[in-house]
Structures are given as structure tokens and as C-alpha cells.
Protein backbone atom coordinates (compact mmCIF):
# COMPACT_ATOMS: atom_id res chain seq x y z
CA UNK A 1 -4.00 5.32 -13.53
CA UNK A 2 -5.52 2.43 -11.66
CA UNK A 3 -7.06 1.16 -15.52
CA UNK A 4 -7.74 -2.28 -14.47
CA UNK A 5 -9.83 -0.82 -11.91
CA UNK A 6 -13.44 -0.68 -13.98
CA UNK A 7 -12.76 -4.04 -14.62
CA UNK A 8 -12.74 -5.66 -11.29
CA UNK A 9 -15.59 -3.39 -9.69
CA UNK A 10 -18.12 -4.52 -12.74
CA UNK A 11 -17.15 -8.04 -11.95
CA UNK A 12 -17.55 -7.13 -7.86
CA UNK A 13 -20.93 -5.56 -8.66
CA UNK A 14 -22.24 -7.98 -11.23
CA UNK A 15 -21.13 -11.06 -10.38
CA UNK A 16 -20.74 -10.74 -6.21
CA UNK A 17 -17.01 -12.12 -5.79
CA UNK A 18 -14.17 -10.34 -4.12
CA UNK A 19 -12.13 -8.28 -6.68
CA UNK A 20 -8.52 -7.50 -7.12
CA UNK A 21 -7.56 -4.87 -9.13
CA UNK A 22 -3.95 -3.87 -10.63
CA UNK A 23 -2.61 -1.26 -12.67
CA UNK A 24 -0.16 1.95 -12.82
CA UNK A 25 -1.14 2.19 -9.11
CA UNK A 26 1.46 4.56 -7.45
CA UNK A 27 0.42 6.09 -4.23
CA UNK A 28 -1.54 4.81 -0.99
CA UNK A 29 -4.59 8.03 -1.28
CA UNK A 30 -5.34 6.28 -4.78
CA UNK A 31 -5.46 2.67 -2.81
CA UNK A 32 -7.41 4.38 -0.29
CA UNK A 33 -10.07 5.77 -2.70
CA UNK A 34 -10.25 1.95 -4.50
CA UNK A 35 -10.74 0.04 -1.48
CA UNK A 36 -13.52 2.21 0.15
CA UNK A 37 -15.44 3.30 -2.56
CA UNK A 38 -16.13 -0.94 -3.09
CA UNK A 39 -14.50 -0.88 -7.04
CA UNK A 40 -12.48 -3.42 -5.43
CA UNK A 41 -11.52 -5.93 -2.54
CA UNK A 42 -7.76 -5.64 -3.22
CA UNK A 43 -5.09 -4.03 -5.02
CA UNK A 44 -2.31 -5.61 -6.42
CA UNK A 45 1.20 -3.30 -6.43
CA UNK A 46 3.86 -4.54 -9.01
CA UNK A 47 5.90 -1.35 -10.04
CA UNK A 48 5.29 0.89 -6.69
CA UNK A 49 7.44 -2.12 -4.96
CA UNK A 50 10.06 -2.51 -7.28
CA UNK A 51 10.87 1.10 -6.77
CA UNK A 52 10.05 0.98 -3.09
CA UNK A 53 10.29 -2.12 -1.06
CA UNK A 54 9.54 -0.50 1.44
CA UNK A 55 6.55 0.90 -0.33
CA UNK A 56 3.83 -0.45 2.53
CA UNK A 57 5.53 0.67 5.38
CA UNK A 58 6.44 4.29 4.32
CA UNK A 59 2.50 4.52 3.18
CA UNK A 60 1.56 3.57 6.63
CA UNK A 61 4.13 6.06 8.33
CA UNK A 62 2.33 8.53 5.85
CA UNK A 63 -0.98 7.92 6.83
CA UNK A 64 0.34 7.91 11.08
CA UNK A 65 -0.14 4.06 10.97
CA UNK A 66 2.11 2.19 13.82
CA UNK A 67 2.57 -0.97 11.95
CA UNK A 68 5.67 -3.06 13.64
CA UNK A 69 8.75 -3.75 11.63
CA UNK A 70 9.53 -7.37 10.48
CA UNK A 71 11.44 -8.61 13.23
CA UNK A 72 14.64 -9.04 11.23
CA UNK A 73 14.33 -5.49 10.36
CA UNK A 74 14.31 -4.25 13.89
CA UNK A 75 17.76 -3.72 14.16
CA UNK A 76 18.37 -1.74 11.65
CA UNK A 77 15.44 0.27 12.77
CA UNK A 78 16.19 1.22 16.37
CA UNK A 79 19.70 2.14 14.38
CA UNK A 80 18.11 4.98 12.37
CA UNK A 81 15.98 5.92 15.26
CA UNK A 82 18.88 6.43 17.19
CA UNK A 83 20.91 8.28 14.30
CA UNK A 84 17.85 10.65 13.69
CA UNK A 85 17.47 11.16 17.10
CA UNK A 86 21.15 12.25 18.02
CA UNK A 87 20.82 14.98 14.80
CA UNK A 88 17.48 16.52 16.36
């Protein structure tokens, strides 16, 4: 998992530029771990996307992140809110 990553934190660390690294990259603790421990600046999701589009916003549900809705989502969204809500 995350093979590319090597790659981009020796060119971080020995050349000083911002980093992106890709690669078999599957869930948001493993983007976590990339991003603070420096091996890189960013990481690139291909697969994780394609078989979640919704990928970045259930990771930030997961880690009790607020982040708003794209505004022609919003609909849809108070929808299920209101669905879950009336099965509670």
C-alpha cells in the first residue's frame, strides 16, 4: 500500500519541493499517517474514488469532520436526513 510513497518523501527531503504521492491508497487513517508524518504534501486518490465518489465526504463524516455539501447536493441531503430521521 501507499508504494509511491518512498518516492515522493526522498524527493520532499532531498530536494525541498512539495510532494504528491499516489498509490493503492484506500482509507483516510493511511492519508492521515502520509500527510503528518511529512513523506508527503499530497495524496493523489484514483481507485478509492472510482469506487466511492463520495469517498472525501464519508472520510470526513468518519473522522466527525462538518464539511458542507456541494450546494447542488443539498437537496438530496436534507432528503436522507429527513428519511433517517423519521426511522430513529
Amino acid at each position: 500500500r501507499a508504494f509511491q510513497s518512498p518516492f515522493a518523501e526522498r524527493v520532499r527531503t532531498d530536494v525541498g519541493i512539495p510532494t504528491i504521492t499516489v498509490g493503492n491508497i484506500w482509507d483516510h487513517d493511511r492519508i492521515d499517517t502520509l500527510l503528518v508524518s511529512g513523506r508527503a504534501d499530497l495524496v493523489a486518490l484514483a481507485r478509492a474514488h472510482l469506487a466511492d465518489p463520495y469517498f472525501t465526504l464519508h472520510a470526513a463524516a468518519a473522522l466527525g469532520v462538518d464539511v458542507p455539501w456541494p450546494v447542488q447536493y443539498r437537496p438530496g441531503v436534507s432528503m436522507g436526513q429527513k428519511m433517517f430521521a423519521d426511522e430513529a
